[in-house]
Every structure is written in structure tokens, then in C-alpha cells.
C-alpha atoms as a PDB file:
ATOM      1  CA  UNK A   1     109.975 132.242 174.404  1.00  0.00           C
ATOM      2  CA  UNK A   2     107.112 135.131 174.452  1.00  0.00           C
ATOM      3  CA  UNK A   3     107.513 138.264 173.820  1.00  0.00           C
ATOM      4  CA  UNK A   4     105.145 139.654 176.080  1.00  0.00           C
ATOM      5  CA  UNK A   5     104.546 138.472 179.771  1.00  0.00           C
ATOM      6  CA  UNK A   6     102.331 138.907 182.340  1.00  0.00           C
ATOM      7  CA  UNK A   7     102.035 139.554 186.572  1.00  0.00           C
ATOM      8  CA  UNK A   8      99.037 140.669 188.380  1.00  0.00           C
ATOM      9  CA  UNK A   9     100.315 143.047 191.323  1.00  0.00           C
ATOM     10  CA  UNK A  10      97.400 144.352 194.566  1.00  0.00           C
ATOM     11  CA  UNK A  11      96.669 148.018 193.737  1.00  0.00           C
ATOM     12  CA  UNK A  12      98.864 149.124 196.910  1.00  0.00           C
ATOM     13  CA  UNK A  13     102.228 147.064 195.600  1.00  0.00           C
ATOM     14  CA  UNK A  14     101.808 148.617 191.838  1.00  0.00           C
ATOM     15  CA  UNK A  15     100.891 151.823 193.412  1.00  0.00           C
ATOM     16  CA  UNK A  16     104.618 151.656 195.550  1.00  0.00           C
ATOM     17  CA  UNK A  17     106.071 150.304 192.272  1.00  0.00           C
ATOM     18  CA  UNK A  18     105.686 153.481 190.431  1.00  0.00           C
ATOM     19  CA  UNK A  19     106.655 155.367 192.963  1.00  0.00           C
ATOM     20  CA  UNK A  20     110.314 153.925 193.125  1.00  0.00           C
ATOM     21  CA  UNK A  21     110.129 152.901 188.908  1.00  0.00           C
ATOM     22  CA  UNK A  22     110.609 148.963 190.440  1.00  0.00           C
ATOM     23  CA  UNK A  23     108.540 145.975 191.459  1.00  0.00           C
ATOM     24  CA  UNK A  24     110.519 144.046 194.134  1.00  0.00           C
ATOM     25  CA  UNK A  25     107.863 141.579 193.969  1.00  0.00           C
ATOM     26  CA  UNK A  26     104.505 140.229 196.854  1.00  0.00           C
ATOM     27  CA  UNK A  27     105.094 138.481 199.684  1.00  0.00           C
ATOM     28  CA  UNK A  28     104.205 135.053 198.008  1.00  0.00           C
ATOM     29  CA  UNK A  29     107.086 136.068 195.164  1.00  0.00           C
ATOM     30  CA  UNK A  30     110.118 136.355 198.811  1.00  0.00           C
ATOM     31  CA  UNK A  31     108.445 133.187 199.788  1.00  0.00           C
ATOM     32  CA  UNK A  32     109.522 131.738 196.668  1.00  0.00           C
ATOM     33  CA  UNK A  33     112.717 133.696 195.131  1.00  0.00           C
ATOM     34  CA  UNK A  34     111.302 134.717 192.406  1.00  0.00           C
ATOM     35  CA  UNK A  35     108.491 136.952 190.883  1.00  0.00           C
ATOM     36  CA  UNK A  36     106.226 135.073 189.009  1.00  0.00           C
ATOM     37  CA  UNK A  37     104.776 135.436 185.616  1.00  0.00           C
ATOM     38  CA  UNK A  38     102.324 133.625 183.163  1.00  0.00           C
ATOM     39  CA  UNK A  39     102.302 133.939 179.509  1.00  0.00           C
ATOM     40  CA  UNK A  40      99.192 135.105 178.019  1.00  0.00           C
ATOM     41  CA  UNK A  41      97.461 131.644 177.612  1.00  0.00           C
ATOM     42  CA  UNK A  42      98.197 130.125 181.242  1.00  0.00           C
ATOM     43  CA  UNK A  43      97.100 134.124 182.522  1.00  0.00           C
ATOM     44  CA  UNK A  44      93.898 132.868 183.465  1.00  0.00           C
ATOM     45  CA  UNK A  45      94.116 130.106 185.467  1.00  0.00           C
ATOM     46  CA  UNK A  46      97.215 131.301 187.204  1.00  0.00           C
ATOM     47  CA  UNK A  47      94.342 134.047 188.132  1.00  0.00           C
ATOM     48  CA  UNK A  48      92.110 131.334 188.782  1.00  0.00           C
ATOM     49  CA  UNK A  49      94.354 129.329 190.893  1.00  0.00           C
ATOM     50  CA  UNK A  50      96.105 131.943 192.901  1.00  0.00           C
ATOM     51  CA  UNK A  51      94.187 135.425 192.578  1.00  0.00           C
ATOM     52  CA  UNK A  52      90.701 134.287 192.789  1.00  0.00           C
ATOM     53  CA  UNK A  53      88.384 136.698 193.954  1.00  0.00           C
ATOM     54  CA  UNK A  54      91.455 139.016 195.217  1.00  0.00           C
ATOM     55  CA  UNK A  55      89.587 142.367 193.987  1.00  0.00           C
ATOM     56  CA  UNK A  56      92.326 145.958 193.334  1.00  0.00           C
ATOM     57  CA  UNK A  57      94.354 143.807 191.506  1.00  0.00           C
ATOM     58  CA  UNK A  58      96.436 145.679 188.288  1.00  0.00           C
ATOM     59  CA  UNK A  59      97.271 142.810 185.140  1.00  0.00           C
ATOM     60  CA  UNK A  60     101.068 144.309 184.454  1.00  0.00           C
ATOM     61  CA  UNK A  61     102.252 143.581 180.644  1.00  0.00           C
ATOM     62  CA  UNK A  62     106.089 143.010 180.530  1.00  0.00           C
ATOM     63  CA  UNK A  63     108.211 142.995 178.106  1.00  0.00           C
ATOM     64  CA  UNK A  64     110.476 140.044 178.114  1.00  0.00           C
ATOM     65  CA  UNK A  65     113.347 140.330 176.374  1.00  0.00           C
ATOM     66  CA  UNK A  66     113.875 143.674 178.484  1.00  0.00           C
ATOM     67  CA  UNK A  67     114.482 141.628 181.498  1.00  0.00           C
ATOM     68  CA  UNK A  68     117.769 140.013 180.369  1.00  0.00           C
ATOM     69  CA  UNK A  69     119.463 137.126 181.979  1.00  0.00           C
ATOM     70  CA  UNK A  70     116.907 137.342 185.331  1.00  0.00           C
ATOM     71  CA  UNK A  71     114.008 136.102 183.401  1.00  0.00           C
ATOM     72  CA  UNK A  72     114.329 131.774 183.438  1.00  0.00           C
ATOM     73  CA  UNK A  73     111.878 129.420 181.926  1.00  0.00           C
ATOM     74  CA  UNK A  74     110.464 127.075 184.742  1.00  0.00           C
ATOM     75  CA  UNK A  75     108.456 124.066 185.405  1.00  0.00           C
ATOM     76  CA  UNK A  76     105.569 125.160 187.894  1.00  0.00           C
ATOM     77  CA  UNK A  77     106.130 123.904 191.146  1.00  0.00           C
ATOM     78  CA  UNK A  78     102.950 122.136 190.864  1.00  0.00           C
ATOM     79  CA  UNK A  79     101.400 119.554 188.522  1.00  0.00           C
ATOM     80  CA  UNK A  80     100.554 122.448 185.726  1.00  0.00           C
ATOM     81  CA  UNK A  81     102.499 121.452 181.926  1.00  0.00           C
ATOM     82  CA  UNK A  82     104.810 123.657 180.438  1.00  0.00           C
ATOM     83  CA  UNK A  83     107.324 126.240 181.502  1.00  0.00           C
ATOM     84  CA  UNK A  84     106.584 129.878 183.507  1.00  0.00           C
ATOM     85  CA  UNK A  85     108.714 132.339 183.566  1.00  0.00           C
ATOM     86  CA  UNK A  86     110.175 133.398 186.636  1.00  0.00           C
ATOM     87  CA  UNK A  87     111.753 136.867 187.754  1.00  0.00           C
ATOM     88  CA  UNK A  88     114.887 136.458 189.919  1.00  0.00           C
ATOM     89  CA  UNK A  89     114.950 140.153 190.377  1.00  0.00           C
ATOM     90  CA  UNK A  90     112.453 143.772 190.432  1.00  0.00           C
ATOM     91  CA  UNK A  91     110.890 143.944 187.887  1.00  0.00           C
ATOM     92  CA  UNK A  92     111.891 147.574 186.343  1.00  0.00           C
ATOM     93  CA  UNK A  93     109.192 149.670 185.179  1.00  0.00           C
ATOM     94  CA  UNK A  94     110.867 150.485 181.866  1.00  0.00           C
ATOM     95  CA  UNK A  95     110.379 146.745 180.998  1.00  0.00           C
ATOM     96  CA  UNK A  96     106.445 147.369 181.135  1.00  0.00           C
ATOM     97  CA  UNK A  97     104.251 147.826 178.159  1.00  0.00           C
ATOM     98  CA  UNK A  98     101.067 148.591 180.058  1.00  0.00           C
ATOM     99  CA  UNK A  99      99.529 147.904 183.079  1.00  0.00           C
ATOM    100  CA  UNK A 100      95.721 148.355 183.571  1.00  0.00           C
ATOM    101  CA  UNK A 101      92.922 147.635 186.813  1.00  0.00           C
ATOM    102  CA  UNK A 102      91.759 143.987 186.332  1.00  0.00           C
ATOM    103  CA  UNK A 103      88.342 143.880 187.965  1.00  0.00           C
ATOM    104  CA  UNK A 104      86.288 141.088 189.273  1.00  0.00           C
ATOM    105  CA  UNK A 105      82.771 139.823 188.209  1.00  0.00           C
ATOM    106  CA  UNK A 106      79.945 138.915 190.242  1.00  0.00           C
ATOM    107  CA  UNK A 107      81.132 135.062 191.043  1.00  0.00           C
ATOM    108  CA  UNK A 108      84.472 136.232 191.955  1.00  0.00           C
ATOM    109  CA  UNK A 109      86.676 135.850 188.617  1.00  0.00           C
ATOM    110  CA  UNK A 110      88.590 138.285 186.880  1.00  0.00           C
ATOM    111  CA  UNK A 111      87.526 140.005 184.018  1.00  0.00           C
ATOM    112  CA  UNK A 112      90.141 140.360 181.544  1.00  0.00           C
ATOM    113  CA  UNK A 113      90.613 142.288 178.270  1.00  0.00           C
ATOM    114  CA  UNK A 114      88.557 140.732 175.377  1.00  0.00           C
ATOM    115  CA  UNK A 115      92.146 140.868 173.960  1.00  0.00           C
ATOM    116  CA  UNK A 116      95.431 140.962 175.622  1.00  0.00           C
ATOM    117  CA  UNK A 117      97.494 143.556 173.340  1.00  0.00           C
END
């Protein structure tokens, strides 16, 4: 669906993620069975709705079509349109295009790249 897709991982996870070259995922991603993902336009209210004002957060850029059969297309468990895609595995660090800090303003939201590459 896109090519590019998108996590944001706490600074101590992404730190232990390039240590071993794989994500196994946050505690809220074993809670589900899955790691979870947002394209680039529902990135920022999937930050809004579940990061908000979480600060030493990295925004991880994944390739998808690197992730193979483990990547599915969801409905969101909640009342949000359209489909998500969902992990059902680490995520492997050679997948990754770039991953880069994604600080918070003032009120609490995330400031994001003028332009997601």
C-alpha cells in the first residue's frame, strides 16, 4: 500500500534496537501482537492519540516492502477509517530508511519534519 511507514520508538527501546540490529517492539505493541505503524498521513494523530506529550521519542521510517509477509493491512481497533499496518514480528533494522529525535513543543505535541522524506 505505502512505500514508506512509520513507528515512533522511546529513546531507550531505539537505543536497545541498534544495539541488537532489531526492534522487538514496546510494551503496548506485546499487549497487542503486533508492532504498530501509521502511514505518513494518519502519523500525526496516531502521535496525538497515543504519544502525546511522551518527550525522547525517535519517528523510525520503514521501509515496507522490506518487511515481507509480517507486515498486514488492518482496521484500527478503534473507530479511526482506513487500514494501519501492523508488524507481526521485530522490526529489522535493515528495513529502516532513517530514524531521527522527534521533539515536543511547548503545549505538549510533537514537532515533526516540515516534510516526511
Amino acid at each position: 500500500m505505502e512505500p514508506i511507514i512509520y513507528t515512533m520508538i522511546r529513546d531507550a527501546d531505539w537505543r536497545e534496537a541498534r544495539a541488537a540490529g532489531i526492534y522487538r517492539g514496546s510494551a503496548e505493541d506485546a499487549r497487542d501482537g503486533f508492532l504498530h505503524f501509521s502511514t505518513a498521513a494518519q502519523l500525526r494523530e496516531s502521535a496525538a492519540r497515543h504519544r502525546a506529550g511522551q518527550p525522547d521519542l525517535w519517528l523510525v521510517a520503514a521501509e515496507a516492502a522490506a518487511l515481507g509477509v509480517t507486515l498486514r493491512w488492518e482496521p484500527s481497533g478503534g473507530a479511526r477509517p482506513g487500514l494501519f499496518p501492523h508488524l507481526y514480528g521485530p522490526l529489522p533494522l535493515p528495513a529502516v530508511r532513517w530514524a531521527m529525535p522527534l521533539p515536543l513543543r511547548p503545549d505538549g505535541t510533537h514537532l515533526f519534519p516540515d516534510e516526511i522524506p
